[in-house]
C-alpha atoms as a PDB file:
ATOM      1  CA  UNK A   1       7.931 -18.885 -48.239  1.00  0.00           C
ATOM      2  CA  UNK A   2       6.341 -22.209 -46.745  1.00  0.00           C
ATOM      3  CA  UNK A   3       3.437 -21.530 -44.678  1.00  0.00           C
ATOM      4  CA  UNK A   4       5.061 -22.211 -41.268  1.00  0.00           C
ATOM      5  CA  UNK A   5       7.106 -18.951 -41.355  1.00  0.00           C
ATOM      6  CA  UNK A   6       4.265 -16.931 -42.880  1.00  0.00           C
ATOM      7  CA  UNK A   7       1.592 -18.210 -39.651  1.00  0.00           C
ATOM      8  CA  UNK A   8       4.457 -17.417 -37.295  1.00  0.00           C
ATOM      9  CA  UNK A   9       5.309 -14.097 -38.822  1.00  0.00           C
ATOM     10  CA  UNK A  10       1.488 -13.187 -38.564  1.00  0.00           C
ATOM     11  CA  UNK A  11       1.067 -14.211 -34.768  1.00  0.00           C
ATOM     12  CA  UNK A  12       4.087 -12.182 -34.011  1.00  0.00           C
ATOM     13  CA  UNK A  13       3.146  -9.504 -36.213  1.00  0.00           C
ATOM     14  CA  UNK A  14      -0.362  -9.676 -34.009  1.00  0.00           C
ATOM     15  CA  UNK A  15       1.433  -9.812 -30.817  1.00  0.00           C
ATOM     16  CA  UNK A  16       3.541  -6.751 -31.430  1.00  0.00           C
ATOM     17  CA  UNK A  17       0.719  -4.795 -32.439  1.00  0.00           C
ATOM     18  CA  UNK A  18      -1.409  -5.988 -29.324  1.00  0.00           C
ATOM     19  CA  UNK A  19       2.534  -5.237 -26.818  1.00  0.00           C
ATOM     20  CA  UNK A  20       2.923  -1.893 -28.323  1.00  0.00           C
ATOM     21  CA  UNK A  21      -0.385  -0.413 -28.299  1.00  0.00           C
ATOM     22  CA  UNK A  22      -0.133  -1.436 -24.679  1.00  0.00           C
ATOM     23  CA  UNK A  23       3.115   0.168 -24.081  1.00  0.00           C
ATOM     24  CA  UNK A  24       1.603   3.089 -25.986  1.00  0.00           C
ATOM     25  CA  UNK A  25      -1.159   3.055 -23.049  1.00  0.00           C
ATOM     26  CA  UNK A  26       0.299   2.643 -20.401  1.00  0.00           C
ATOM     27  CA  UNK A  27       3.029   5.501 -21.251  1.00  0.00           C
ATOM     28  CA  UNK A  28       0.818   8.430 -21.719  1.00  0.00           C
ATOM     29  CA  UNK A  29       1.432   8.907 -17.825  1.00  0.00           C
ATOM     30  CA  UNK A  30       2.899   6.998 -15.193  1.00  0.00           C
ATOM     31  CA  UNK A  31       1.118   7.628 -12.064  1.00  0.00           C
ATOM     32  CA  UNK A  32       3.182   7.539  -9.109  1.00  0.00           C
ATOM     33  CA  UNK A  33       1.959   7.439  -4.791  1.00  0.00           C
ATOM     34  CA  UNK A  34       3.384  11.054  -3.304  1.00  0.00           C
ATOM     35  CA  UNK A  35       5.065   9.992  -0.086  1.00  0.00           C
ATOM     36  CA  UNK A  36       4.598   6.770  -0.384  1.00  0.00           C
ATOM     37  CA  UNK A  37       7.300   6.130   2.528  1.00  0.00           C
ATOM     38  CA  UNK A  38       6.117   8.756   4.730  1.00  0.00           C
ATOM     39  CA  UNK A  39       9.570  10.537   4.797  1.00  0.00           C
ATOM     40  CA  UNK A  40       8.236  14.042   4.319  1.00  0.00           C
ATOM     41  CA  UNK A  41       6.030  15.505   7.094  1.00  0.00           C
ATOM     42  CA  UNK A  42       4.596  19.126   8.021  1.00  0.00           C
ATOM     43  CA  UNK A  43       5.378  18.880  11.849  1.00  0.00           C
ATOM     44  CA  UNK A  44       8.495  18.165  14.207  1.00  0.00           C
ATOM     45  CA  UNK A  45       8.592  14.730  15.991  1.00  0.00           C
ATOM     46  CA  UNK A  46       7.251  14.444  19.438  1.00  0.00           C
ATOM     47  CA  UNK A  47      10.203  13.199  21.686  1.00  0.00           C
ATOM     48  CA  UNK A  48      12.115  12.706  18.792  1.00  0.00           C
ATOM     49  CA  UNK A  49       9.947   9.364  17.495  1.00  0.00           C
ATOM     50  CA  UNK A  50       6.309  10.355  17.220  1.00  0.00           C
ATOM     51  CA  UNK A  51       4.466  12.585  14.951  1.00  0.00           C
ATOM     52  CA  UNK A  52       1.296  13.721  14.926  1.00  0.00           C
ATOM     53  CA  UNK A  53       0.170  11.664  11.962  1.00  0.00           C
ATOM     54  CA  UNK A  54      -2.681  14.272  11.334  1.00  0.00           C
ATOM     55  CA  UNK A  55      -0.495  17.053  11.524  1.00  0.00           C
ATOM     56  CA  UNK A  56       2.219  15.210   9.833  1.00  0.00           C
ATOM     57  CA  UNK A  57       0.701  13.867   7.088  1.00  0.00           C
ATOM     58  CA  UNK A  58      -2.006  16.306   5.830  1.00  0.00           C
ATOM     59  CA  UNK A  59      -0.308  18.094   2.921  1.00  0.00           C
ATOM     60  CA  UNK A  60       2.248  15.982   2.376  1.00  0.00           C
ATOM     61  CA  UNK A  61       0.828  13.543   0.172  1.00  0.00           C
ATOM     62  CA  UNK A  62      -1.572  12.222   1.849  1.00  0.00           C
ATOM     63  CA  UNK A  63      -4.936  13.295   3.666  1.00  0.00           C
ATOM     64  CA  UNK A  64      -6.547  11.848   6.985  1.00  0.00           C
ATOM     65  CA  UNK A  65      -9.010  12.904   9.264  1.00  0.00           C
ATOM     66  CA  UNK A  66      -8.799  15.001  12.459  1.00  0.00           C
ATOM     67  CA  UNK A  67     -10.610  12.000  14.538  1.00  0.00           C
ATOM     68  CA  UNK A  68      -8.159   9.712  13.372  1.00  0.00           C
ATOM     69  CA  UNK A  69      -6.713  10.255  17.092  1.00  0.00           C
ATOM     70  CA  UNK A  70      -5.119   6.874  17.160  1.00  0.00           C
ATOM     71  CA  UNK A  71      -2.996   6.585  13.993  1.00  0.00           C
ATOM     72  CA  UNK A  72       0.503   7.715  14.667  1.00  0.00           C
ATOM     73  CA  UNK A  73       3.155   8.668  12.334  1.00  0.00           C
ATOM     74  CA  UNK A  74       6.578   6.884  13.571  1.00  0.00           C
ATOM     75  CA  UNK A  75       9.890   7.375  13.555  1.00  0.00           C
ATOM     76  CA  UNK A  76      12.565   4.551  13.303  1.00  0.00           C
ATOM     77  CA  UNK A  77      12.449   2.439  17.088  1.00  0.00           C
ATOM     78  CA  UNK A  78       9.474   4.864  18.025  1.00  0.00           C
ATOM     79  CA  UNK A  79       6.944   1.954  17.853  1.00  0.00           C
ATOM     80  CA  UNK A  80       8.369   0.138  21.174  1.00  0.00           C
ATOM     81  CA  UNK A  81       9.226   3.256  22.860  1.00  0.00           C
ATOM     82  CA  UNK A  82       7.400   2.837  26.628  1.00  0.00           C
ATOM     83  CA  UNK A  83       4.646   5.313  27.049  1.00  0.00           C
ATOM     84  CA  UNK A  84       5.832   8.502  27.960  1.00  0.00           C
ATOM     85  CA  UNK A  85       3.722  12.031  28.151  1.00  0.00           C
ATOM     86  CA  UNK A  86       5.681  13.394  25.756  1.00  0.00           C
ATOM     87  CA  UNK A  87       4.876  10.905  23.623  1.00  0.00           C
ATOM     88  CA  UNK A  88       1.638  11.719  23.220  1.00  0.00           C
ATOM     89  CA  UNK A  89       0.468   8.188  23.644  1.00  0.00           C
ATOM     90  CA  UNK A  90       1.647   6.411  20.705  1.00  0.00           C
ATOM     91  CA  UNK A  91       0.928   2.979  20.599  1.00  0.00           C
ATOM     92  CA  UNK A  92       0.315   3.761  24.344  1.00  0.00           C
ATOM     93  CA  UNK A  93       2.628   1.104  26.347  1.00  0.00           C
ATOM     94  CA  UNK A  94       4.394   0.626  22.855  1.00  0.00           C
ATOM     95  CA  UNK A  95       4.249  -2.615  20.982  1.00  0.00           C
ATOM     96  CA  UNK A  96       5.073  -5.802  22.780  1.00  0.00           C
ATOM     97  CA  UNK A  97       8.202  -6.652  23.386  1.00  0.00           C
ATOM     98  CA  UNK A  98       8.921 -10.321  25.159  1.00  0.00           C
ATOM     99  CA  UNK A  99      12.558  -8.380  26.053  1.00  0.00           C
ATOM    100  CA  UNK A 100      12.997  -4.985  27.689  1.00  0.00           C
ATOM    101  CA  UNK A 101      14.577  -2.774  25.226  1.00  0.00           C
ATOM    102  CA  UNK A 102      18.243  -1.221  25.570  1.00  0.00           C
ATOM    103  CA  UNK A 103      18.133   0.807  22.646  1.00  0.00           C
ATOM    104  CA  UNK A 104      15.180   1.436  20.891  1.00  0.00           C
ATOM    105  CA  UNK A 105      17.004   1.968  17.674  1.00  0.00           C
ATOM    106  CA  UNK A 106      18.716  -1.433  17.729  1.00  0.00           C
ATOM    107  CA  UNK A 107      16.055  -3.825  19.101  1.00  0.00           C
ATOM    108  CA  UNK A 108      17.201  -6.804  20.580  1.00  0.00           C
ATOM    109  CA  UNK A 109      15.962 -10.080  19.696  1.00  0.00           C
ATOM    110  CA  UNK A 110      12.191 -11.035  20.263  1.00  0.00           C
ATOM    111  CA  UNK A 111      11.336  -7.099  19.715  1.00  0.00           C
ATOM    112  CA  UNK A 112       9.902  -5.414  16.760  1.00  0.00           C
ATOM    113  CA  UNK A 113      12.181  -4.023  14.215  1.00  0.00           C
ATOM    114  CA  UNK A 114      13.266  -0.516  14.735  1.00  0.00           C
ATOM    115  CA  UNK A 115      11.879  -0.161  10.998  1.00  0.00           C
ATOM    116  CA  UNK A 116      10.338  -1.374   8.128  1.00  0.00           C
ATOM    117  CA  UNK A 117      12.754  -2.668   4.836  1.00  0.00           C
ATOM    118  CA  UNK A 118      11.587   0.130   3.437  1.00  0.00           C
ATOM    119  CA  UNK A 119      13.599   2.340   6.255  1.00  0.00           C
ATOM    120  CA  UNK A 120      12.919   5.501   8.042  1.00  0.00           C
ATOM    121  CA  UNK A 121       9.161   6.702   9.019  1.00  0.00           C
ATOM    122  CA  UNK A 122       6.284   4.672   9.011  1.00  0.00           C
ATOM    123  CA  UNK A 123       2.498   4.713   9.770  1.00  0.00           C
ATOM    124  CA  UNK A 124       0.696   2.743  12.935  1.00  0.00           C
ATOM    125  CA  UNK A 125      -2.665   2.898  12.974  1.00  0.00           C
ATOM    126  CA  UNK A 126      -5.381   1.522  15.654  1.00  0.00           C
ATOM    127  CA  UNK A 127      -7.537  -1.347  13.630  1.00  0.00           C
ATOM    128  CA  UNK A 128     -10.846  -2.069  15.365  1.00  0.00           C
ATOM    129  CA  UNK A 129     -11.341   2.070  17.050  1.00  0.00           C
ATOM    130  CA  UNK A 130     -12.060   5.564  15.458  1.00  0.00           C
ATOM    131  CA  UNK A 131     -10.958   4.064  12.059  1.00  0.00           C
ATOM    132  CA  UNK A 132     -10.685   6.455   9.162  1.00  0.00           C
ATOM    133  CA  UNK A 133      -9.321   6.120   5.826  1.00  0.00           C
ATOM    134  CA  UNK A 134      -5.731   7.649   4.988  1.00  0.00           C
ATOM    135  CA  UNK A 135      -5.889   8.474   1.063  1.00  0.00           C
ATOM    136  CA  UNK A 136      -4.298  10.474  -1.609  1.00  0.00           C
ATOM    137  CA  UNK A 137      -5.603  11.703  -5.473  1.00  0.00           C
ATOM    138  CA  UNK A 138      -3.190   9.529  -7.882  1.00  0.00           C
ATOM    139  CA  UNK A 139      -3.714  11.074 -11.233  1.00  0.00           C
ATOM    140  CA  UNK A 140      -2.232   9.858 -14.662  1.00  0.00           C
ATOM    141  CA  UNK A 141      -3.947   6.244 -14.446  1.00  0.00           C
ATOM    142  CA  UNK A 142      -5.477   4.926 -17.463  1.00  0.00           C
ATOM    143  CA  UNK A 143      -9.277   3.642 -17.923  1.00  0.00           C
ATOM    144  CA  UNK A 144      -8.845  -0.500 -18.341  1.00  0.00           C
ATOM    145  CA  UNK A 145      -5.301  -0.406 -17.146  1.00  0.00           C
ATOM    146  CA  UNK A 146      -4.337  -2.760 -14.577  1.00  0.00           C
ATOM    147  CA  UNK A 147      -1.895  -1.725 -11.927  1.00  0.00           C
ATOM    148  CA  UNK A 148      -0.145  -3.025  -8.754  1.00  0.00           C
ATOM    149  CA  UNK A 149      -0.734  -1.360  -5.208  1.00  0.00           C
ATOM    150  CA  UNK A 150       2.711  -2.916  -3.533  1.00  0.00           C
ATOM    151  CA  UNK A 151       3.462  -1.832   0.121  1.00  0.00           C
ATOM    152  CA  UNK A 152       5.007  -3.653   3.705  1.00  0.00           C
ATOM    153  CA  UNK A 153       2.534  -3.962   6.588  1.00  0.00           C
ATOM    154  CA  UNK A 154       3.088  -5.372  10.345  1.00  0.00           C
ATOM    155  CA  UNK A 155       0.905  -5.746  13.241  1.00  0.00           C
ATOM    156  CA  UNK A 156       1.313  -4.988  16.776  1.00  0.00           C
ATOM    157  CA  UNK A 157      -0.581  -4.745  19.839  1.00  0.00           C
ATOM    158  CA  UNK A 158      -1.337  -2.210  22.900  1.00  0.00           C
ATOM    159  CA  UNK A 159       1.288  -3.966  25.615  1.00  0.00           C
ATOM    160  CA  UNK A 160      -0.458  -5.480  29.079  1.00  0.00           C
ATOM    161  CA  UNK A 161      -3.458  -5.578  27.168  1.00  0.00           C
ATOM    162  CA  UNK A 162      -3.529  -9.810  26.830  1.00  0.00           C
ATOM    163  CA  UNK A 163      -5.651 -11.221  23.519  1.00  0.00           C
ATOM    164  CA  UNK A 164      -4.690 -12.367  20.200  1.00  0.00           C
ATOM    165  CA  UNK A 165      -5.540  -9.847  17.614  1.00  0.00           C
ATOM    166  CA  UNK A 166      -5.927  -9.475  13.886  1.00  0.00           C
ATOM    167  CA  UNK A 167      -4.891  -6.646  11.520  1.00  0.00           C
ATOM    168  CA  UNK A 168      -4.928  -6.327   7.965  1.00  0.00           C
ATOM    169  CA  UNK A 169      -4.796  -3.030   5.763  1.00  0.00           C
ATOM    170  CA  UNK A 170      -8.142  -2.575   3.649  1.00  0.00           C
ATOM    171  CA  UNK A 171      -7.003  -0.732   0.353  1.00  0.00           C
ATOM    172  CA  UNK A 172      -9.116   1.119  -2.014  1.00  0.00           C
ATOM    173  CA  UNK A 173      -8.850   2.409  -5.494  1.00  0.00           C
ATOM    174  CA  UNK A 174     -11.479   4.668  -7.339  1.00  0.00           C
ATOM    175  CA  UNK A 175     -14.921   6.259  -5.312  1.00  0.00           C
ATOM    176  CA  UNK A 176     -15.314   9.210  -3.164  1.00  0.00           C
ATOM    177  CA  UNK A 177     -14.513   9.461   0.972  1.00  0.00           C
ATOM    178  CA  UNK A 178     -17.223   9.018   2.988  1.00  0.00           C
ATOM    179  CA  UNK A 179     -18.564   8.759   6.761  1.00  0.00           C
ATOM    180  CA  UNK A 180     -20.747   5.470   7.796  1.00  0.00           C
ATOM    181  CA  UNK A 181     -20.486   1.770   9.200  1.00  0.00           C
ATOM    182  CA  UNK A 182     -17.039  -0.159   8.565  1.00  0.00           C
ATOM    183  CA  UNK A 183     -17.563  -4.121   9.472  1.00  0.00           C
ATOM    184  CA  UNK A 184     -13.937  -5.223  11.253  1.00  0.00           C
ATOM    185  CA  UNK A 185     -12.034  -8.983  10.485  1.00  0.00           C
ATOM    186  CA  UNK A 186     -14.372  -9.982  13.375  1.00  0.00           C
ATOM    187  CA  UNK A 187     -17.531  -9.207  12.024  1.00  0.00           C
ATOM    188  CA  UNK A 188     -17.909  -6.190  14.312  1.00  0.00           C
ATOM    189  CA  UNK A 189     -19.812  -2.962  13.010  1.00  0.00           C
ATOM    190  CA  UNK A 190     -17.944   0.110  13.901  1.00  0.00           C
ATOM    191  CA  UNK A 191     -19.895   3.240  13.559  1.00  0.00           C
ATOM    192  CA  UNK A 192     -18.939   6.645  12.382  1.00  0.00           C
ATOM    193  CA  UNK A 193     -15.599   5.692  10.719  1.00  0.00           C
ATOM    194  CA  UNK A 194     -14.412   6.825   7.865  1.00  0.00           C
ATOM    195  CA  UNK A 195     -13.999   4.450   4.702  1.00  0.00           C
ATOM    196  CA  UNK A 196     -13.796   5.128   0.553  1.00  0.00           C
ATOM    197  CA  UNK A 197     -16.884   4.426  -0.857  1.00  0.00           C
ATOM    198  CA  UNK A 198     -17.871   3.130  -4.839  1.00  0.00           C
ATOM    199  CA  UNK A 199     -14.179   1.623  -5.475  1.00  0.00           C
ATOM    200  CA  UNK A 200     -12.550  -1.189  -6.126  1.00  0.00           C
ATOM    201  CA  UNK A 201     -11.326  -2.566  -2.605  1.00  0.00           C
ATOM    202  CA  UNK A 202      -8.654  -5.335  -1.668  1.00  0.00           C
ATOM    203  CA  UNK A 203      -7.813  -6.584   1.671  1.00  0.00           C
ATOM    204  CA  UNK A 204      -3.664  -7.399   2.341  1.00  0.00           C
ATOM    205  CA  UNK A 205      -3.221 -10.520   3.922  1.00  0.00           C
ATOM    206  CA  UNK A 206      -4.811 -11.303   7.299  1.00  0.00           C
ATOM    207  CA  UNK A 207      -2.133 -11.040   9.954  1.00  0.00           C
ATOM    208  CA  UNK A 208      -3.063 -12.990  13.222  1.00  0.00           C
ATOM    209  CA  UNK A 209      -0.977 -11.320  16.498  1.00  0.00           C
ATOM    210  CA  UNK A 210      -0.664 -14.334  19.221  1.00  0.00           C
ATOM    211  CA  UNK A 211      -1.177 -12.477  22.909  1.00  0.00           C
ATOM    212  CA  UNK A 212       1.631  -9.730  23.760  1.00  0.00           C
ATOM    213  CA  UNK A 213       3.640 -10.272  20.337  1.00  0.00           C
ATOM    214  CA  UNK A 214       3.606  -8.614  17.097  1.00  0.00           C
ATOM    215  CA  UNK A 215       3.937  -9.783  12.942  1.00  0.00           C
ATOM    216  CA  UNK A 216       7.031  -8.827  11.462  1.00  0.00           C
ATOM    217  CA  UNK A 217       7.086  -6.836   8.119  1.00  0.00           C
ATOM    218  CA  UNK A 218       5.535  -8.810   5.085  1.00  0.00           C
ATOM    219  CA  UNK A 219       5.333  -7.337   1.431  1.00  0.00           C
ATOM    220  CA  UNK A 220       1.990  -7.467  -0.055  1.00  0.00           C
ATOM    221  CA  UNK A 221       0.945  -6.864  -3.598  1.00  0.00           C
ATOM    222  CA  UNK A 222      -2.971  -5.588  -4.718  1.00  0.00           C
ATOM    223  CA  UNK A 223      -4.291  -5.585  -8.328  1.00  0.00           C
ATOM    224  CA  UNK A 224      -6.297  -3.525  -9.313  1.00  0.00           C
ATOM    225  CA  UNK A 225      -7.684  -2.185 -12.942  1.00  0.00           C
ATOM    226  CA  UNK A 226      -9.096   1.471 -13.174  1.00  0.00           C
ATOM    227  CA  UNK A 227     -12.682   1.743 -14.328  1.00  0.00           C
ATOM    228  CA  UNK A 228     -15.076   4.627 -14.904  1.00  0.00           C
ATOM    229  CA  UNK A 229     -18.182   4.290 -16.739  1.00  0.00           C
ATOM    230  CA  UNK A 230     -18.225   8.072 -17.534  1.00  0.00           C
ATOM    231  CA  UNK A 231     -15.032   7.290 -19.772  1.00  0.00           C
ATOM    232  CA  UNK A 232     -13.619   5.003 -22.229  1.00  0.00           C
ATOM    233  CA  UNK A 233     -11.143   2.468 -22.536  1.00  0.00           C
ATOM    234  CA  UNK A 234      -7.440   4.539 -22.433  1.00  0.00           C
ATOM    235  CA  UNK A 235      -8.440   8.131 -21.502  1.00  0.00           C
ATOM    236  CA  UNK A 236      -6.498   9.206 -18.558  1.00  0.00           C
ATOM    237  CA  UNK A 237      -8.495   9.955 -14.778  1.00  0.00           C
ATOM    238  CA  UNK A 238      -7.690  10.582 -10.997  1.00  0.00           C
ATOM    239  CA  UNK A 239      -8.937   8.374  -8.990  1.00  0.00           C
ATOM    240  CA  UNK A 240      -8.427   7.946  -4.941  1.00  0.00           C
ATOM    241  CA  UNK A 241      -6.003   5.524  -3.030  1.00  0.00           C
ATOM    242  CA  UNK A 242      -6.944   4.512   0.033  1.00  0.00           C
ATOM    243  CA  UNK A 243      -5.601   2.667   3.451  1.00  0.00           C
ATOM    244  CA  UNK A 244      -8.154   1.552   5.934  1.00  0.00           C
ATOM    245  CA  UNK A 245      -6.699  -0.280   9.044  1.00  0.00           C
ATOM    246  CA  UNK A 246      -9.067  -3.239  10.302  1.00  0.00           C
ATOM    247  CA  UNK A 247      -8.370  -5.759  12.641  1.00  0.00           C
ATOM    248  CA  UNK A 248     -10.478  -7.230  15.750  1.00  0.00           C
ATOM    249  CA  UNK A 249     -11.265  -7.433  18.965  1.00  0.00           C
ATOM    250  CA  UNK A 250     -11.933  -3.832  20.181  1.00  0.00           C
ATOM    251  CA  UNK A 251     -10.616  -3.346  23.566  1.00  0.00           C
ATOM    252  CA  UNK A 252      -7.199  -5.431  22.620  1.00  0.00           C
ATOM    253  CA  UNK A 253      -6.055  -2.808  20.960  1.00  0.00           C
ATOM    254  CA  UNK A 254      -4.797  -4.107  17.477  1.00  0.00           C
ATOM    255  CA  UNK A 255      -2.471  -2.048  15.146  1.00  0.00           C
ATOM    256  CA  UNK A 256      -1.747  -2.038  11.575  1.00  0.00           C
ATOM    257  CA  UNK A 257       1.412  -0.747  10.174  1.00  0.00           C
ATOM    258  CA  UNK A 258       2.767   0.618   7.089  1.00  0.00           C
ATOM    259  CA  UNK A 259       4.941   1.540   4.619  1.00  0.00           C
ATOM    260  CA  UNK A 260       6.859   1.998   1.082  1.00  0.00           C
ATOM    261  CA  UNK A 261       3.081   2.206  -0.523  1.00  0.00           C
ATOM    262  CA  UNK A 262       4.072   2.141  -4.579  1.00  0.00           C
ATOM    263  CA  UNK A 263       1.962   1.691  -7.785  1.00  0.00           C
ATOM    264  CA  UNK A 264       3.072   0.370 -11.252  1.00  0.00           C
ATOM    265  CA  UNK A 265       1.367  -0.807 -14.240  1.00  0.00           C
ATOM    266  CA  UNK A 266       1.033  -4.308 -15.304  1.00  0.00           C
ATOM    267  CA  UNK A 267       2.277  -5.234 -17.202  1.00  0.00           C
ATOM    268  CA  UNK A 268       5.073  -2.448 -16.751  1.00  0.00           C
ATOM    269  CA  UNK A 269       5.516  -0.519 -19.531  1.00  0.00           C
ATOM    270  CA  UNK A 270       9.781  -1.509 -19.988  1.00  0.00           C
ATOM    271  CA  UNK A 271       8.540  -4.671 -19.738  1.00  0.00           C
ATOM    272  CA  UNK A 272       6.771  -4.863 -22.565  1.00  0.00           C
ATOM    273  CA  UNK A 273       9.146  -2.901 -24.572  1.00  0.00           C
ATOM    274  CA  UNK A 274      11.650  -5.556 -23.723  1.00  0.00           C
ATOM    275  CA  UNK A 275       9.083  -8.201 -25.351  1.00  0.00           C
ATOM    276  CA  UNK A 276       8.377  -5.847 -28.544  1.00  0.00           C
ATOM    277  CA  UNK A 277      12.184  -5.942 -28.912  1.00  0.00           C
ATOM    278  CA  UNK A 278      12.992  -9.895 -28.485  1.00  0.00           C
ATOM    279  CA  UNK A 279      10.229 -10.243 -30.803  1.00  0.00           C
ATOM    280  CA  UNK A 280      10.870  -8.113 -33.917  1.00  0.00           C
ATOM    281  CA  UNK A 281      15.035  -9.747 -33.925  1.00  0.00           C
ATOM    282  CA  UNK A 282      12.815 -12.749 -33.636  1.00  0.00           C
ATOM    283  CA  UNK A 283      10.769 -12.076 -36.742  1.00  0.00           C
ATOM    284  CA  UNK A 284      13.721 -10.225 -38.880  1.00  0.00           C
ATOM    285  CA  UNK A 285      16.453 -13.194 -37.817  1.00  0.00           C
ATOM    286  CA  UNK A 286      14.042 -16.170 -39.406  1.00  0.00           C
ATOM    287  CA  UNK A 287      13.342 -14.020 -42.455  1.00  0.00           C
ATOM    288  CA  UNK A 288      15.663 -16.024 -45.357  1.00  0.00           C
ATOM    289  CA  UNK A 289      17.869 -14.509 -47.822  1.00  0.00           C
ATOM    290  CA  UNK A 290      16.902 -13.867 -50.958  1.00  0.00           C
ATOM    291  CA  UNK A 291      18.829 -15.481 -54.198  1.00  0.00           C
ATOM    292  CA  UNK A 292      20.810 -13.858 -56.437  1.00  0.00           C
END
C-alpha cells in the first residue's frame, strides 16, 4: 500500500471521527423555538387584526412584560389598518402607506405587505419607548455547540409622524431577564426597560425607514455558540432567547417587526451525516483488491 493512500485513509479516518462525534453532539437533543411564528395565542383578536400581544403571547411560547404596552401581536393586513378604538391603538395611525388601502388583506402597491413570507401572525413592536424583552427558555442546547437564530424582520413607522427612523431587533442567547438602562441605534439611554442580561447578544441588520415609508421583510441569520462556565463541553442546558426591539428617534415612533424565529445547529446534524457517508464510500471505493 504506497503511502499516498495510507496518509489519505488516515485524514479521512480523522475527519470521520472529528464529523461523527459532532453528529453524536449535536443529536442528543435538538432544541427547537415554541411558536416561533406566533400562530398560537391565548386571547381573541381585537377587530379581527390585533391582539393583545401580552395577553396573546404569555403562555404560548413566549413571555413579555405587562409594560410592554406598545408591542402588538398582528394579524395578516392588521399592520396598516387606520386607527380605530377598537383597535386598541396598534401601530396607532397604522404603518405608512404612500396609497390609501382598499383591502387591507391585499395591499396595493407602495403599502406594506399584508404579511410576512413566513405567513399568518406576526409581532410589531415600538423600538425607541417602554422597550422590554420578548423571550422564551429553549432547552436541549449543547455547551460549545454553535447554532443559528434565523427569523424575518421589517420596520415601519407611526403614520403623520414625519422623520426617518431606524429599527433593528437586538437578540440574545444565554443570561437572566432583567430591569435597567437599554442604549437605542441613536445612542439614546432609555430607562426602565427591560433587556437579557449576561448573554451572548447579536444585533439583525440595521434597517433605516426614509420619512412616512416602511422596510419590507428581510431574512436575517445570528450565530451564536452556547457557553456556561458551570458546565463542560457537550452536557446539555436551557438557556434564554431573547428579542429586544431598538431603533431611534423617540417621538418618531419606530417599529420593529417579526417573525418565523427558528434555531438549528451548525453545522446541522443531517448535514454532517451526509459528509460521514460521502466519506466512508470514499475511503472503502480507493481501497484495492487483494491478489489471489
Amino acid at each position: 500500500m504506497n503511502k499516498q493512500l495510507i496518509s489519505s485513509k488516515l485524514a479521512i479516518t480523522a475527519f470521520l471521527t472529528i464529523a461523527l462525534s459532532t453528529v453524536s453532539l449535536s443529536v442528543k437533543a435538538l432544541p427547537t423555538v415554541v411558536n416561533g411564528s406566533f400562530e398560537v395565542t391565548n386571547s381573541t383578536p381585537l377587530n379581527a387584526k390585533f391582539y393583545d400581544a401580552t395577553a396573546g403571547l404569555s403562555g404560548s411560547g413566549w413571555t413579555i412584560s405587562n409594560a410592554a404596552i406598545y408591542t402588538f401581536l398582528e394579524a395578516p393586513g392588521g399592520a396598516t389598518l387606520a386607527f380605530e378604538p377598537a383597535n386598541q391603538g396598534s401601530l396607532y395611525s397604522g404603518i405608512g402607506c404612500p396609497h390609501p388601502l382598499v383591502n387591507p388583506l391585499l395591499p396595493p402597491a407602495g403599502c406594506f405587505p399584508a404579511t410576512s413570507p413566513d405567513k399568518g401572525n406576526f409581532v410589531v413592536s415600538d423600538a425607541a419607548a417602554a422597550l422590554n424583552v420578548m423571550w422564551q427558555t429553549l432547552s436541549g442546547l449543547i455547551v460549545g455547540q454553535s447554532y443559528n437564530v434565523t427569523f424575518w424582520q421589517a420596520a415601519g413607522q407611526q403614520f403623520g409622524y414625519p422623520g426617518t427612523t431606524t429599527e433593528q431587533w437586538r437578540v440574545s442567547l444565554g443570561g437572566t431577564v432583567v430591569v435597567g438602562t437599554v442604549q437605542l441605534s441613536d445612542g439614546t439611554n432609555l430607562g426602565n426597560s427591560s433587556f437579557v442580561s449576561g448573554s451572548e447578544v447579536h444585533n439583525s441588520d440595521l434597517m433605516t425607514t426614509p420619512n412616512g415609508s416602511f422596510i419590507d421583510w428581510n431574512f436575517q441569520t445570528l450565530k451564536f455558540t452556547v457557553q456556561d462556565p458551570n458546565l463542560n463541553t457537550g452536557d446539555t442546558t436551557s438557556q434564554i432567547l431573547g428579542f429586544l426591539s431598538i431603533g431611534g428617534p423617540g417621538g418618531v415612533p419606530p417599529f420593529s417587526l417579526l417573525d418565523g424565529v427558528s434555531i438549528a445547529a451548525v453545522p446541522e446534524p443531517e448535514t454532517l451525516t451526509l459528509i460521514a457517508i460521502g466519506l466512508l464510500s470514499l475511503l472503502f471505493s480507493r481501497r484495492k483488491p487483494q491478489r489471489a
